[in-house]
Protein backbone atom coordinates (compact mmCIF):
# COMPACT_ATOMS: atom_id res chain seq x y z
CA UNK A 1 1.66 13.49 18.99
CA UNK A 2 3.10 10.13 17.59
CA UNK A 3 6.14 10.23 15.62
CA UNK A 4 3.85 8.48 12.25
CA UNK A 5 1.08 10.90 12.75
CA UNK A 6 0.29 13.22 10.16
CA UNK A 7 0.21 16.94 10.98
CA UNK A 8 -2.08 19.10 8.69
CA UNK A 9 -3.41 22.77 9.13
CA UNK A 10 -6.40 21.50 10.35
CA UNK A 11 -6.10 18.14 11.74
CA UNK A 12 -3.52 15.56 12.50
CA UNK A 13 -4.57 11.99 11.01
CA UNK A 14 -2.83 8.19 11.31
CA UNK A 15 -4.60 6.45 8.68
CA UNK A 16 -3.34 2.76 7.39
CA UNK A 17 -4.28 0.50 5.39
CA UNK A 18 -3.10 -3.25 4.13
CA UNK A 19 -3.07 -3.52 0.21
CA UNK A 20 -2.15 -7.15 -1.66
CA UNK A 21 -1.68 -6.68 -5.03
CA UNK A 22 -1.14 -9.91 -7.59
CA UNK A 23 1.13 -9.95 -10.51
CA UNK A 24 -1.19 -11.31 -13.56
CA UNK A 25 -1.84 -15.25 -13.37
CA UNK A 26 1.76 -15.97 -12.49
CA UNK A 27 4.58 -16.55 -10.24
CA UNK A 28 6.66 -13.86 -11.05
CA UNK A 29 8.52 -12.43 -8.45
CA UNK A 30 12.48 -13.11 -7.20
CA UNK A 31 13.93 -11.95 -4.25
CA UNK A 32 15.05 -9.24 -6.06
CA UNK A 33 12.46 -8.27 -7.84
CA UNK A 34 10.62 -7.89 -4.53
CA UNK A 35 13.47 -5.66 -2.82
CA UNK A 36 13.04 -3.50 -5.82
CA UNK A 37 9.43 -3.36 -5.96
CA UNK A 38 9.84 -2.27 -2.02
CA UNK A 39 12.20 0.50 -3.19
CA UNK A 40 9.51 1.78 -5.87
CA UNK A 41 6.20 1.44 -3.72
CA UNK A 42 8.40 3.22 -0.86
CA UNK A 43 9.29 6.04 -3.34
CA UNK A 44 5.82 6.43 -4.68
CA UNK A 45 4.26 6.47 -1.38
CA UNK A 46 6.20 9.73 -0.16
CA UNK A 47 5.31 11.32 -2.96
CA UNK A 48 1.74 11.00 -1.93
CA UNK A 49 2.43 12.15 1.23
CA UNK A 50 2.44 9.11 2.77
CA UNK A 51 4.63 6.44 3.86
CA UNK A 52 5.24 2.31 3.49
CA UNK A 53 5.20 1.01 6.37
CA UNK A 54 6.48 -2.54 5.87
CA UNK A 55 6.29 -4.93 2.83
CA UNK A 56 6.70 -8.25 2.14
CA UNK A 57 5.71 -11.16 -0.52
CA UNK A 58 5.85 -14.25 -2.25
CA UNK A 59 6.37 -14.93 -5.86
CA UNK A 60 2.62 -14.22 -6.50
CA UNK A 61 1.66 -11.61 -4.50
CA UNK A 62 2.77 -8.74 -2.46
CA UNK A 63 1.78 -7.05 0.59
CA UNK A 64 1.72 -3.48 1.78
CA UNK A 65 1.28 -2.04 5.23
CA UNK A 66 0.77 2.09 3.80
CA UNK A 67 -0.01 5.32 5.59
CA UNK A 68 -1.75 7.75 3.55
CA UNK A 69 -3.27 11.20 4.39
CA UNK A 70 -7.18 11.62 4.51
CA UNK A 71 -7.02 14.03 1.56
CA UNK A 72 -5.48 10.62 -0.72
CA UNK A 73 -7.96 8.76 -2.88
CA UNK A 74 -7.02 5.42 -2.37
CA UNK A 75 -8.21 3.94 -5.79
CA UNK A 76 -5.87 7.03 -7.72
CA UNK A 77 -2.89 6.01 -4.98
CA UNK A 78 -3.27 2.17 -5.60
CA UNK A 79 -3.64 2.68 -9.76
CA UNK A 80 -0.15 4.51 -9.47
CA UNK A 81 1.49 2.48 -7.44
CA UNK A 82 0.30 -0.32 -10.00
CA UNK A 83 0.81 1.60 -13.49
CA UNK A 84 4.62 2.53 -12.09
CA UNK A 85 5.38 -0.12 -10.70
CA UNK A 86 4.78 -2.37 -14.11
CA UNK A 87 6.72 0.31 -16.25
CA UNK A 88 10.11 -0.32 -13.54
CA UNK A 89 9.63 -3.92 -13.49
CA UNK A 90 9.18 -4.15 -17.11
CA UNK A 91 12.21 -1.90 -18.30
CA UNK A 92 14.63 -3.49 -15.18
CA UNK A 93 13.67 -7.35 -15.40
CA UNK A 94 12.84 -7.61 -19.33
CA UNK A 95 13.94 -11.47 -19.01
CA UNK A 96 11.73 -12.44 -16.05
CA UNK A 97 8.83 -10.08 -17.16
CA UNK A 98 8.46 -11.08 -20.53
CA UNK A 99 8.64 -14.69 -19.57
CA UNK A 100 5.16 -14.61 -18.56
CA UNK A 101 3.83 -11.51 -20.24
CA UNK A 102 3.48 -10.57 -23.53
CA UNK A 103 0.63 -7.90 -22.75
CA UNK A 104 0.99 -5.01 -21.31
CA UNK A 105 -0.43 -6.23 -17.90
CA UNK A 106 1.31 -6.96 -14.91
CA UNK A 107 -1.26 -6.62 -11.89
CA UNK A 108 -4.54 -8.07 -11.93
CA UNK A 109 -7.25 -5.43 -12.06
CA UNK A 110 -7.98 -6.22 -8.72
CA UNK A 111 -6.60 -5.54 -5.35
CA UNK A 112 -7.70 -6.31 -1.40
CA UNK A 113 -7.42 -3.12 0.73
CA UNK A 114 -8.73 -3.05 4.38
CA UNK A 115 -8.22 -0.36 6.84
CA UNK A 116 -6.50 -0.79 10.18
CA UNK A 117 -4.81 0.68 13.29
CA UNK A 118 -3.42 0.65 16.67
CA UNK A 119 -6.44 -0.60 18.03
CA UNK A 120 -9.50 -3.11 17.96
CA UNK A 121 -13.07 -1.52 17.05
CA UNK A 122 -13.81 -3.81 20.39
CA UNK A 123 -11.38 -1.08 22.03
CA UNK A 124 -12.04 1.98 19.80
CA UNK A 125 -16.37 1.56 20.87
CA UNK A 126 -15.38 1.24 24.59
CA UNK A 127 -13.30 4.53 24.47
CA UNK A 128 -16.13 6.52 22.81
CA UNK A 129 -18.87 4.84 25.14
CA UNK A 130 -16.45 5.64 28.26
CA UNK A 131 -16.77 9.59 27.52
CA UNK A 132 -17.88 12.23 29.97
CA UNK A 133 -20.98 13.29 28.56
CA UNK A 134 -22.87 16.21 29.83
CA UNK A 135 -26.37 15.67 31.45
């Protein structure tokens, strides 16, 4: 079994996904704003049994590579990571926050999400049409 797999009593699962999340109509981020939100999304993420698998951004958007387990609703995981986040950012970088907001809200209400993997759906539909079925 892979070394990122997840083991469960009843199934093993390697689920990941790429999230962007955007800061509210602005171009918030610093350098070190976006090692700390690293450090906060990494935290978060193994407490929901998962894991960040890389991040990286600009000043108006981040990106997350996450693995998450099958029993994580991904709207609930994504709605933390948001709602945390904003509360750290907030109470650590009151200058550069409150710059640009004077609301409560730091993310957008939006997000982009996909799923992905190891391999191409090209690849994934040749392995399950290349199986030994019985006659």
């Amino acid at each position: 079994m892979p070394k990122d797999d997840i083991q469960r009593a009843r199934g093993v699962s390697n689920l990941k996904a790429h999230l962007v999340l955007v800061p509210y109509r602005r171009k918030v981020f610093t350098g070190v704003m976006l090692t700390r939100v690293e450090s906060i999304f990494s935290e978060l993420m193994s407490k929901w049994e998962g894991s960040l698998v890389e991040f990286n951004g600009e000043a108006d958007h981040v990106h997350l590579l996450i693995q998450y387990n099958p029993q994580t609703q991904l709207s609930k995981l994504i709605n933390n990571l948001k709602t945390v986040s904003s509360r750290y950012l907030r109470k650590e970088f009151p200058d550069q926050v409150n710059k640009y907001y004077s609301k409560k809200v730091f993310w957008t209400g939006g997000y982009f999400i996909a799923s992905c993997g190891g391999v191409t759906v090209e690849q994934l539909k040749e392995y399950v049409q290349s199986q030994d079925r019985p006659d």
